[in-house]
PDB file of N, CA and C in Angstrom:
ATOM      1  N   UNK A   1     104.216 150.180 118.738  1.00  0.00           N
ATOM      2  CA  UNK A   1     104.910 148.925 118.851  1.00  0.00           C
ATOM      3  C   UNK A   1     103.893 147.818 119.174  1.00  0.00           C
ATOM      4  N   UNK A   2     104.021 146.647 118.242  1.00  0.00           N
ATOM      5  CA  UNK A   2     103.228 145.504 118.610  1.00  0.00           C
ATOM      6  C   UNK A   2     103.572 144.275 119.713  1.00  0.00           C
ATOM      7  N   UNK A   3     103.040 144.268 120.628  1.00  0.00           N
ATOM      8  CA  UNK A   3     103.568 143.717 121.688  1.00  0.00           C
ATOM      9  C   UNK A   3     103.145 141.843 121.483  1.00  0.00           C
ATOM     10  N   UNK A   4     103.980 140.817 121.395  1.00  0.00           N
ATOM     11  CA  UNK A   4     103.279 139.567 121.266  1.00  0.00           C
ATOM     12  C   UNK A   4     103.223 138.960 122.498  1.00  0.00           C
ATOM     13  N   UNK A   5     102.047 137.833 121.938  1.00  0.00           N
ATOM     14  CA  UNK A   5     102.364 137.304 124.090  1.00  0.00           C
ATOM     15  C   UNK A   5     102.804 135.748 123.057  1.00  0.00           C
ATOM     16  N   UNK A   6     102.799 135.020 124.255  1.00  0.00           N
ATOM     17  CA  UNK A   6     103.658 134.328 123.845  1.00  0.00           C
ATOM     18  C   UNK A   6     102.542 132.668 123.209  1.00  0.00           C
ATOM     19  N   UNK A   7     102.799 132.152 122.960  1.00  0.00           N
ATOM     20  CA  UNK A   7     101.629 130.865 122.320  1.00  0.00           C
ATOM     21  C   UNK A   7     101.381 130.104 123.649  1.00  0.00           C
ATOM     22  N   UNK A   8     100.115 129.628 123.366  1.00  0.00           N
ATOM     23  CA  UNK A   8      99.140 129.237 124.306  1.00  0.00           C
ATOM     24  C   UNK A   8      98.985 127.463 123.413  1.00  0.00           C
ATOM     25  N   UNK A   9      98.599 126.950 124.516  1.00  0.00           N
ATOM     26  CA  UNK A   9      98.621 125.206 123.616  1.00  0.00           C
ATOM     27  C   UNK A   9      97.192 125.481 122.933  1.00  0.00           C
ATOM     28  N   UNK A  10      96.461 126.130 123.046  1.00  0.00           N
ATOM     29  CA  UNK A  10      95.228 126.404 121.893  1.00  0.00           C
ATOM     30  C   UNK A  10      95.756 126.697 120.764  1.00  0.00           C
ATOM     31  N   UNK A  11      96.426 127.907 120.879  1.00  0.00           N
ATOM     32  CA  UNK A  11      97.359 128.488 119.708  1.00  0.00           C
ATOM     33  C   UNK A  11      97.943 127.418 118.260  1.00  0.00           C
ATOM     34  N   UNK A  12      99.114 126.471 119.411  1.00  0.00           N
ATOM     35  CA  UNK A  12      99.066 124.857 118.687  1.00  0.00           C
ATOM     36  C   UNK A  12      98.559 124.287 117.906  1.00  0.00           C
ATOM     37  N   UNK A  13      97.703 124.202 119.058  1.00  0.00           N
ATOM     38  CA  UNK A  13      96.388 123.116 118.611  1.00  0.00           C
ATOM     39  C   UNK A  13      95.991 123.653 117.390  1.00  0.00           C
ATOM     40  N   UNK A  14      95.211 124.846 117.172  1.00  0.00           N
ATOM     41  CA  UNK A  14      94.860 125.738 116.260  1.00  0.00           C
ATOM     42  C   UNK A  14      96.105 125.498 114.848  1.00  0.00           C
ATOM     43  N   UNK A  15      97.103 125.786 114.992  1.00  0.00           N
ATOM     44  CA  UNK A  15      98.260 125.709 113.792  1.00  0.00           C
ATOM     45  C   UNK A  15      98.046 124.159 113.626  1.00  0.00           C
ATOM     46  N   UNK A  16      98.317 122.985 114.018  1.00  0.00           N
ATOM     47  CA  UNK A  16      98.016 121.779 113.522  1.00  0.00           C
ATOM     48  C   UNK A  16      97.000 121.329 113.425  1.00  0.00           C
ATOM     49  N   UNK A  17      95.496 121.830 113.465  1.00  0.00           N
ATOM     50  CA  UNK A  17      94.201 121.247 112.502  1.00  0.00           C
ATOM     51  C   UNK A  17      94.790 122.200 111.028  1.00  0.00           C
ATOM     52  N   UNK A  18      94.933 123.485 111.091  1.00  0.00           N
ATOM     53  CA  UNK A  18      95.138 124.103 109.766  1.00  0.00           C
ATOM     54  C   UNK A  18      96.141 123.374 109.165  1.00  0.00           C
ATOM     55  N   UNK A  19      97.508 122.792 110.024  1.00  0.00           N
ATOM     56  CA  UNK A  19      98.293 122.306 108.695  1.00  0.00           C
ATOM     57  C   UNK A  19      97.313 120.682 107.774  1.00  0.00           C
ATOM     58  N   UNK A  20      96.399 120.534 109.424  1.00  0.00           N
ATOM     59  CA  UNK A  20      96.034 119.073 108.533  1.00  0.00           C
ATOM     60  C   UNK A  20      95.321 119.088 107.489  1.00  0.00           C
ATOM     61  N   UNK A  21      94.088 120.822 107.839  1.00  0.00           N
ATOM     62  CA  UNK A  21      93.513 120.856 106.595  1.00  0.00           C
ATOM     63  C   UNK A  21      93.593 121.131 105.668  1.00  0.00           C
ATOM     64  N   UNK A  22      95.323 121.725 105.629  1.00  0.00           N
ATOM     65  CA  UNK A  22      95.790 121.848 104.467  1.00  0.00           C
ATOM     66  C   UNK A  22      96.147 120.583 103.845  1.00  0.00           C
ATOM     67  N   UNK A  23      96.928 120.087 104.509  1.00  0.00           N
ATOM     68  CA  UNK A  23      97.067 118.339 103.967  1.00  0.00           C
ATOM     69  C   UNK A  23      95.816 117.886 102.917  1.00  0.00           C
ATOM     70  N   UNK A  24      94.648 118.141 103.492  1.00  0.00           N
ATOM     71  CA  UNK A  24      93.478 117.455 102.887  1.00  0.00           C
ATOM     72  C   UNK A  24      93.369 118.090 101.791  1.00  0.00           C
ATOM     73  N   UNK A  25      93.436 119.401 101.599  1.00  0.00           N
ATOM     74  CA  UNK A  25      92.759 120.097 100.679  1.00  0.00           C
ATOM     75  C   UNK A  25      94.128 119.541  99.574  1.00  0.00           C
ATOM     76  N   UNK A  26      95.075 119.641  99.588  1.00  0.00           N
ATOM     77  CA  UNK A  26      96.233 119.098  98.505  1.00  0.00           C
ATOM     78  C   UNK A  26      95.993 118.001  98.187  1.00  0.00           C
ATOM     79  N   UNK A  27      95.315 117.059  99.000  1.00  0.00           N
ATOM     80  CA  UNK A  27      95.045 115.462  98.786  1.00  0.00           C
ATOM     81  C   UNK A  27      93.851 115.459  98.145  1.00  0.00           C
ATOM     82  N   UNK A  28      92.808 116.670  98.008  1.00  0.00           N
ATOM     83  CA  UNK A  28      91.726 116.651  97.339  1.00  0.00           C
ATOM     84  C   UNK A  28      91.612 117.740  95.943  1.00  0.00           C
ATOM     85  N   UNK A  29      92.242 118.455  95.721  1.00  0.00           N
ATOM     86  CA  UNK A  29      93.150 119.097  95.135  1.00  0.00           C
ATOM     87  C   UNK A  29      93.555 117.607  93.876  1.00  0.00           C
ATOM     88  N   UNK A  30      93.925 117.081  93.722  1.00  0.00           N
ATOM     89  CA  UNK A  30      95.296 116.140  93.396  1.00  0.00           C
ATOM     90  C   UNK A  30      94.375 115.022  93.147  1.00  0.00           C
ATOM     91  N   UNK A  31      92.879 114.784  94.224  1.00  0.00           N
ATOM     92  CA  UNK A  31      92.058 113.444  94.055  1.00  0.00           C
ATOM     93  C   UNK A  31      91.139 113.285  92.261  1.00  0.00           C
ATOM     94  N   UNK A  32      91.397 112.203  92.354  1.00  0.00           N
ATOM     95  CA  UNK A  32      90.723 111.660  90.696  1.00  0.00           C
ATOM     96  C   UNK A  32      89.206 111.321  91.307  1.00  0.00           C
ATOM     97  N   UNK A  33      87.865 112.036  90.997  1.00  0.00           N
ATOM     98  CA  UNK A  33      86.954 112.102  91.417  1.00  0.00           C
ATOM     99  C   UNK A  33      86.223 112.892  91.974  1.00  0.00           C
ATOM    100  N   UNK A  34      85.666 112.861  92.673  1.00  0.00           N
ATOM    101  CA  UNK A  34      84.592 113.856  93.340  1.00  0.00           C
ATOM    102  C   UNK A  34      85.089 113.811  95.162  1.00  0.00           C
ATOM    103  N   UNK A  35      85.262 112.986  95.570  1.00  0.00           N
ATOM    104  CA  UNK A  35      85.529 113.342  97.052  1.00  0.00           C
ATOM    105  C   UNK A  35      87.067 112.083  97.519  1.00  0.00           C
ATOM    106  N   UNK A  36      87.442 112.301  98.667  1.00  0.00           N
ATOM    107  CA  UNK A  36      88.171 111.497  99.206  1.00  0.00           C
ATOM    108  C   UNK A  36      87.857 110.523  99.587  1.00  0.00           C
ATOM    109  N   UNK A  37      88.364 108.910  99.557  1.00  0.00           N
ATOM    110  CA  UNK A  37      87.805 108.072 100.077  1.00  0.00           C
ATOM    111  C   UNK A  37      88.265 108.134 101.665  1.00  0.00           C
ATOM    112  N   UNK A  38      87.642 107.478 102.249  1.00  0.00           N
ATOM    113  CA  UNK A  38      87.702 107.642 104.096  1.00  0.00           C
ATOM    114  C   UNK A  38      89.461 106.783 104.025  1.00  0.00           C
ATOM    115  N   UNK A  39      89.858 105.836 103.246  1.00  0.00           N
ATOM    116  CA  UNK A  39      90.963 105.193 103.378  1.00  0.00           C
ATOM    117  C   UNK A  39      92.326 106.200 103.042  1.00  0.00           C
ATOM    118  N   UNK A  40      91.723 107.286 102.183  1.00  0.00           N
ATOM    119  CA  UNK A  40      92.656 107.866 101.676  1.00  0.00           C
ATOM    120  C   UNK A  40      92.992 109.209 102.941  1.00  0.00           C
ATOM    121  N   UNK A  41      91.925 110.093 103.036  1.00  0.00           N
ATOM    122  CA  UNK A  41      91.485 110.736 104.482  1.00  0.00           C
ATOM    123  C   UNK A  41      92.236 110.294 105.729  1.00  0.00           C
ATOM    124  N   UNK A  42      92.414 109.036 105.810  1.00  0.00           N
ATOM    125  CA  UNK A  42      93.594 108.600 107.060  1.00  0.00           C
ATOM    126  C   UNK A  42      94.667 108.432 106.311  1.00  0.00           C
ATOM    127  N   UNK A  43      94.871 108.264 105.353  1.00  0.00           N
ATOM    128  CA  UNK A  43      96.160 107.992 105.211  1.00  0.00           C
ATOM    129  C   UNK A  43      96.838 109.746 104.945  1.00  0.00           C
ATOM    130  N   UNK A  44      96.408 110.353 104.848  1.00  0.00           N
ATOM    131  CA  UNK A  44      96.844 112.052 104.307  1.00  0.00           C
ATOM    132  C   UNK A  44      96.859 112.698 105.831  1.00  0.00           C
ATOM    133  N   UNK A  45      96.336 111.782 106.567  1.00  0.00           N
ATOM    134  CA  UNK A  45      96.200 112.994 108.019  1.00  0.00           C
ATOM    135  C   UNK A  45      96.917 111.513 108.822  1.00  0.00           C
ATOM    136  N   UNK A  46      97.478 110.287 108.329  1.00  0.00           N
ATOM    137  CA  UNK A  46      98.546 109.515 109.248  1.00  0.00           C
ATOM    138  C   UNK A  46      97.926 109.010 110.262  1.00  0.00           C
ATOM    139  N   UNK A  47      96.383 108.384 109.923  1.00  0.00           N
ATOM    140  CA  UNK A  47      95.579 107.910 110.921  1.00  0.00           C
ATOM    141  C   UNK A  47      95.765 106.420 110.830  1.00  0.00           C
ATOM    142  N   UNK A  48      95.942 105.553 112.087  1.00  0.00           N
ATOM    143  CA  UNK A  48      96.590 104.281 112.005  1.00  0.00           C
ATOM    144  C   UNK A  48      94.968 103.605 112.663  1.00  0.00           C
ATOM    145  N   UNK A  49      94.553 102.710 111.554  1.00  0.00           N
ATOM    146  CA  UNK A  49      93.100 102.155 112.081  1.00  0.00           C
ATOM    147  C   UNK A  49      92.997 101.406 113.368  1.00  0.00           C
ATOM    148  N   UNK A  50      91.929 101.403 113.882  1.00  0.00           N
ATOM    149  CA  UNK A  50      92.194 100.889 115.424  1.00  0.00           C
ATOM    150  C   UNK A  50      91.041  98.935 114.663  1.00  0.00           C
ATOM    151  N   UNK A  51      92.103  98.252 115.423  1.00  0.00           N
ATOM    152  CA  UNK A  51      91.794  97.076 114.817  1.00  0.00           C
ATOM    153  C   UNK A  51      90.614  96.558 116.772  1.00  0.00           C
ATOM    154  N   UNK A  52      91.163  97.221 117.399  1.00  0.00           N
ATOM    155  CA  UNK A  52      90.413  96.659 118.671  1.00  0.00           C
ATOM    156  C   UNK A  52      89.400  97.622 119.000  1.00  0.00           C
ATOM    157  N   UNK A  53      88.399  97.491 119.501  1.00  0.00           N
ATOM    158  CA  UNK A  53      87.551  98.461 119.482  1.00  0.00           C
ATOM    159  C   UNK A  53      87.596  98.028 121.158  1.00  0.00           C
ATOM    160  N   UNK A  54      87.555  99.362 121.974  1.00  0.00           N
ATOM    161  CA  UNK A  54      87.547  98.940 123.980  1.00  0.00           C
ATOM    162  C   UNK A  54      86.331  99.540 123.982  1.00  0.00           C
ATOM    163  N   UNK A  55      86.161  98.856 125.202  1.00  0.00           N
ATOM    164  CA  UNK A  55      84.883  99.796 125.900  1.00  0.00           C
ATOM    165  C   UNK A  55      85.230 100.496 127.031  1.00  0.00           C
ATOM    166  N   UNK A  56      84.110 101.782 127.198  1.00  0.00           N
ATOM    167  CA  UNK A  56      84.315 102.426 128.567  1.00  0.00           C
ATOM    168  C   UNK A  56      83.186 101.701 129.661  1.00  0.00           C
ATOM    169  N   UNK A  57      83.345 101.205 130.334  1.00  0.00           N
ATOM    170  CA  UNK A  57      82.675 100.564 131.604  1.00  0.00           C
ATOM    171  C   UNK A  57      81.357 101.426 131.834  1.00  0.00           C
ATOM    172  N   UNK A  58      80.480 101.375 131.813  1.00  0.00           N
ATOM    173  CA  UNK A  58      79.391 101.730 132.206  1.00  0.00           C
ATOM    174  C   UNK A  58      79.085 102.461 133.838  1.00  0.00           C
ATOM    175  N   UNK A  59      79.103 103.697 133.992  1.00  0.00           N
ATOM    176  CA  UNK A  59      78.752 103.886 135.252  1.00  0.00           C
ATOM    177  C   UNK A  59      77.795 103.341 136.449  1.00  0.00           C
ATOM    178  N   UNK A  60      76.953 102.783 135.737  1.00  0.00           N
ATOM    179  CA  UNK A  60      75.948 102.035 136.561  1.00  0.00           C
ATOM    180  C   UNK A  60      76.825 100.174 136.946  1.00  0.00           C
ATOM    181  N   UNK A  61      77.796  99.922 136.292  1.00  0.00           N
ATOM    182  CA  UNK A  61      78.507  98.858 136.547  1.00  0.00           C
ATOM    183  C   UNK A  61      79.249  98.853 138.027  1.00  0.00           C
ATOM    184  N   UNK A  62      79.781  99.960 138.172  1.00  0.00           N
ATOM    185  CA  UNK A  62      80.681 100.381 139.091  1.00  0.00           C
ATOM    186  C   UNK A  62      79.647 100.618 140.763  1.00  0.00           C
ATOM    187  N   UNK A  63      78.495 100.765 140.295  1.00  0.00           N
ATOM    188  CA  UNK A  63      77.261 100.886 141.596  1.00  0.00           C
ATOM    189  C   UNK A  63      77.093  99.384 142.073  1.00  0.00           C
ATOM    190  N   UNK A  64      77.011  99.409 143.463  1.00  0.00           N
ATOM    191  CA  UNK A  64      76.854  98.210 144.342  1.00  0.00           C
ATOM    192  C   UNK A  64      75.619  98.008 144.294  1.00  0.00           C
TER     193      UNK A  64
END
């Protein structure tokens, strides 16, 4: 008898990069050309462009 344990958020994690890279490979699959453009690449994996770019504060900022 095969005993299962139960899913782990790695597990997850793991099942949704594979569905994304499946996404890609159908979107490249299907592409007119030789590779994906980076515009097309977000749009197949639902990536919303970041128009603001933040910064992380510098640790040496935070020193007196």
């Amino acid at each position: 008898m095969v005993t299962l344990s139960p899913r782990t958020v790695s597990d997850l994690v793991a099942l949704a990069e594979i569905e994304l890279c499946g996404e890609l490979m159908i979107a490249a699959s299907t592409a007119i050309g030789e590779r994906l453009s980076a515009d097309r690449i977000d749009e197949v994996l639902d990536v919303k462009a970041v128009t603001e770019r933040t910064t992380v504060p510098r640790q040496a900022d935070h020193r007196g």
